[in-house]
Protein backbone atom coordinates (compact mmCIF):
# COMPACT_ATOMS: atom_id res chain seq x y z
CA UNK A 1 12.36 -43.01 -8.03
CA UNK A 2 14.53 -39.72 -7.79
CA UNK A 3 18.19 -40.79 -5.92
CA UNK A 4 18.62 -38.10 -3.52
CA UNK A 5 22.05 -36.54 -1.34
CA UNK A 6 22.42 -35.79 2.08
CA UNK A 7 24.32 -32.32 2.58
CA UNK A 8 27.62 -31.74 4.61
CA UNK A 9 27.60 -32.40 8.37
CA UNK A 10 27.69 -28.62 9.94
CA UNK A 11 29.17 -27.80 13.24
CA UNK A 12 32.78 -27.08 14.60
CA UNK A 13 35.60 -29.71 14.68
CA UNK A 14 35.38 -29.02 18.65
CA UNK A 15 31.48 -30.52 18.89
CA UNK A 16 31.04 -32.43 21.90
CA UNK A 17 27.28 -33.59 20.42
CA UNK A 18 26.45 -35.02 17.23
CA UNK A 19 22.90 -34.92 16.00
CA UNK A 20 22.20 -37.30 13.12
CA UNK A 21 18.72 -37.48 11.52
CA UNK A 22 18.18 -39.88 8.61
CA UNK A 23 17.98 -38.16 5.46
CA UNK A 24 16.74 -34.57 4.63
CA UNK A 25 13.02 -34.19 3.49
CA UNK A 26 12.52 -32.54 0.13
CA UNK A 27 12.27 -28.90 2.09
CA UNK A 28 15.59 -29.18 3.48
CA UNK A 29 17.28 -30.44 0.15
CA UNK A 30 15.38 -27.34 -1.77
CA UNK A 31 16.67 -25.05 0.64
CA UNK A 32 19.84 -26.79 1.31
CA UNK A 33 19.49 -26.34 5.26
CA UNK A 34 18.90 -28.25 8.22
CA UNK A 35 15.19 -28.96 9.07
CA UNK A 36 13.91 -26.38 6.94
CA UNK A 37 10.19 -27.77 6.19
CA UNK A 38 8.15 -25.26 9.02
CA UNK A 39 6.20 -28.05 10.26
CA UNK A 40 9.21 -30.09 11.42
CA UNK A 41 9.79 -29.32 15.01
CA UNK A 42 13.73 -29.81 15.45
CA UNK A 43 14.27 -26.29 15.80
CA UNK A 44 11.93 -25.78 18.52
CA UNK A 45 12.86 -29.09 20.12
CA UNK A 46 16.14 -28.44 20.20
CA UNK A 47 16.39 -24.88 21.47
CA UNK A 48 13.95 -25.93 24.46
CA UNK A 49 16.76 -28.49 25.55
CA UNK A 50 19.46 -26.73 25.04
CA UNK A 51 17.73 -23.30 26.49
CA UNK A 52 18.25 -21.19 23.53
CA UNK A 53 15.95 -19.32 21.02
CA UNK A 54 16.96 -21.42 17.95
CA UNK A 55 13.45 -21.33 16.11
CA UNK A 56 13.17 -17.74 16.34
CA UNK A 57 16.70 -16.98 14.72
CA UNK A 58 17.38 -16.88 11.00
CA UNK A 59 19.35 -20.34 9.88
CA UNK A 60 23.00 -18.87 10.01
CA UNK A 61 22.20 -17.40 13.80
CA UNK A 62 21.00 -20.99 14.65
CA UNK A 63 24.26 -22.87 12.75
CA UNK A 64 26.48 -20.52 15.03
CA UNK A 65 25.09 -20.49 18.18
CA UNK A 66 25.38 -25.11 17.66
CA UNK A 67 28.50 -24.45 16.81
CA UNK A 68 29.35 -22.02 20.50
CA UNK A 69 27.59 -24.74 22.06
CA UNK A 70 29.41 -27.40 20.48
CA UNK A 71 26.93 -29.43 18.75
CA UNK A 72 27.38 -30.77 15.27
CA UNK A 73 24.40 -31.98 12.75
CA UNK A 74 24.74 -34.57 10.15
CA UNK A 75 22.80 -37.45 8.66
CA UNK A 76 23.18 -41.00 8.54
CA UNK A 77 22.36 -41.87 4.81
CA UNK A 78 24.85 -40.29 2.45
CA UNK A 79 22.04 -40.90 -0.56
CA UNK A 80 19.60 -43.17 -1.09
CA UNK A 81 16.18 -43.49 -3.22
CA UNK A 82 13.26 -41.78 -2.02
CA UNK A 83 10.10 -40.57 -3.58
CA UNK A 84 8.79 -38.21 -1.09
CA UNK A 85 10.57 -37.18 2.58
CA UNK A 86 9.39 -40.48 4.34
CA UNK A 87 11.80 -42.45 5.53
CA UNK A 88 9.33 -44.83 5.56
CA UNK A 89 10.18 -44.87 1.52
CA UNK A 90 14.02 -44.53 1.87
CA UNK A 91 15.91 -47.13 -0.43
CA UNK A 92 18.63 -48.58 -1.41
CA UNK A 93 20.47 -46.65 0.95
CA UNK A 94 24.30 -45.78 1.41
CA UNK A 95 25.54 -44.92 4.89
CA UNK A 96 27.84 -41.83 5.37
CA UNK A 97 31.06 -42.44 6.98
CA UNK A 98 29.97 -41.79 10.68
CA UNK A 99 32.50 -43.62 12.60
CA UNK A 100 35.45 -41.84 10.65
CA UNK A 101 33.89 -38.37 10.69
CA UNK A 102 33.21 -38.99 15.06
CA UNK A 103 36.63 -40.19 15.11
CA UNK A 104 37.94 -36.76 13.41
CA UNK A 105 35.88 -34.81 16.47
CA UNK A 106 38.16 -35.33 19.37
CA UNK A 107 36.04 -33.93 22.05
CA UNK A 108 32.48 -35.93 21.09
CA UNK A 109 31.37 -37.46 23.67
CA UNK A 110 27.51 -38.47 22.65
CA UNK A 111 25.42 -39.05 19.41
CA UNK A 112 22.16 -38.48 19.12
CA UNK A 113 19.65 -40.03 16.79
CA UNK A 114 16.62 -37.76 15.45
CA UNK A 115 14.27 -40.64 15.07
CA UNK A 116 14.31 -44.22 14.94
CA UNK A 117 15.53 -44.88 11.21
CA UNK A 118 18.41 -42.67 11.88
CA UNK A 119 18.95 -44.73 14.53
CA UNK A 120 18.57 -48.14 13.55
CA UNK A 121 21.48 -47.21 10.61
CA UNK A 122 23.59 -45.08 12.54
CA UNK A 123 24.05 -47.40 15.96
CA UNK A 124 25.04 -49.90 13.52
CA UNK A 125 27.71 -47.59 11.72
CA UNK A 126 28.84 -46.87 14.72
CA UNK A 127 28.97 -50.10 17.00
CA UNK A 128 32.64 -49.79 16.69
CA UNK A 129 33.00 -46.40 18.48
CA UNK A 130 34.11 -46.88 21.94
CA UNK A 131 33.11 -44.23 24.31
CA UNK A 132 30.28 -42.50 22.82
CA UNK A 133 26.82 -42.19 24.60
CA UNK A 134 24.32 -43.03 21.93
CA UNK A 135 21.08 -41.39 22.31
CA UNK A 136 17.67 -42.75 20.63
CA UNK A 137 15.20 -39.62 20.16
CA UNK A 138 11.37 -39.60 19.46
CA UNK A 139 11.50 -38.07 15.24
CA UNK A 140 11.13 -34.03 15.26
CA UNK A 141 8.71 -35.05 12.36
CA UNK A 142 5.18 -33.95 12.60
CA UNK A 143 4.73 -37.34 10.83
CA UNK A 144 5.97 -39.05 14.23
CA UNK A 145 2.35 -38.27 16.37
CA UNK A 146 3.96 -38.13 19.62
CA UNK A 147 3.18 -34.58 21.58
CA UNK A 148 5.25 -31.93 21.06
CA UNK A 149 5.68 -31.97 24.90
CA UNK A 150 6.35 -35.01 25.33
CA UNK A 151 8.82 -35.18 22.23
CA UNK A 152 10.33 -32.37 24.56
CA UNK A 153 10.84 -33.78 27.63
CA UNK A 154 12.96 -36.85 25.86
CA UNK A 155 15.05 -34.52 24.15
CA UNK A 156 15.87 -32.62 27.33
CA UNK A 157 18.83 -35.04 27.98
CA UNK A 158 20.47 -33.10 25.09
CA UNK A 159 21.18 -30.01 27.11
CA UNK A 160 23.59 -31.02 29.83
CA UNK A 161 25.91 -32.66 26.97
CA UNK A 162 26.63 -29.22 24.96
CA UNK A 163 28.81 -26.79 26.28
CA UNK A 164 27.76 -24.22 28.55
CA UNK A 165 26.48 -20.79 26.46
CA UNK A 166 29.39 -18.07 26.13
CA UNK A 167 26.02 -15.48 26.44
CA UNK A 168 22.82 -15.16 27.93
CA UNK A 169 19.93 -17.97 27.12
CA UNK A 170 16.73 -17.32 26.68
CA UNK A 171 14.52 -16.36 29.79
């Protein structure tokens, strides 16, 4: 089984929200960017809740306009084995350093998980963070069968944590 790396956390030393998913499918790692297999529905999840066009803009546009808002993306396995992008098959897993990198971000005040292996790992790495609002979200996997609307309307509690846009959102 192939031993695969998570990629550097993205997002401005000023993020206020941390999104951590588990550990990049084999699109994302092949691409080396966020969410980058079509189907997955992160993008489009995430721009709904924050009211912002991120699944229509190339993957630099979406990177900065997190980083204006002040939201920060990492994962919570630094590399693991994995055959496939299930983290159904994820093993032998080694945790990135999450409570040392949220301690580095001064002005975090929430972490959210992107599905329930992310967090199952990362509210564990990070049971010794005071102060944080942990946040348990429905996957942005197509594998996870819950509606896209109702996948939505959970991850709506995202948008009143980033900062307010420095432009116009989408209508």
């Amino acid at each position: 089984m192939e031993r695969k790396s998570s990629m550097a956390p993205v997002g401005g030393a000023d993020a206020v929200l941390l999104l951590l998913g588990s550990l990049p499918g084999e699109a994302s790692l092949a691409a080396q960017r966020y969410y980058a297999h079509p189907q997955n529905q992160f993008w489009q999840l995430l721009g709904a809740a924050l009211g912002e066009p991120l699944a229509g803009l190339d993957y630099g546009a979406r990177l900065e306009r997190l980083a204006e808002r002040g939201v920060a993306l990492w994962d919570v396995v630094a590399e693991a084995q994995r055959q496939g992008s299930l983290d159904g098959a994820i093993r032998d897993a080694r945790v990135n350093p999450l409570a040392e990198f949220a301690g580095r971000l001064s002005r975090l005040r929430a972490v959210a998980f992107n599905g329930k292996t992310a967090a199952r790992i990362g509210r564990a790495a990070l049971s010794d963070a005071p102060g944080l609002a942990l946040i348990d979200l429905p996957s942005s996997s197509p594998a996870y069968t819950l509606s896209v609307a109702e996948k939505a309307a959970r991850w709506a509690v995202l948008g009143p944590l980033a900062l307010a846009p420095k432009y116009g959102t989408m209508q």
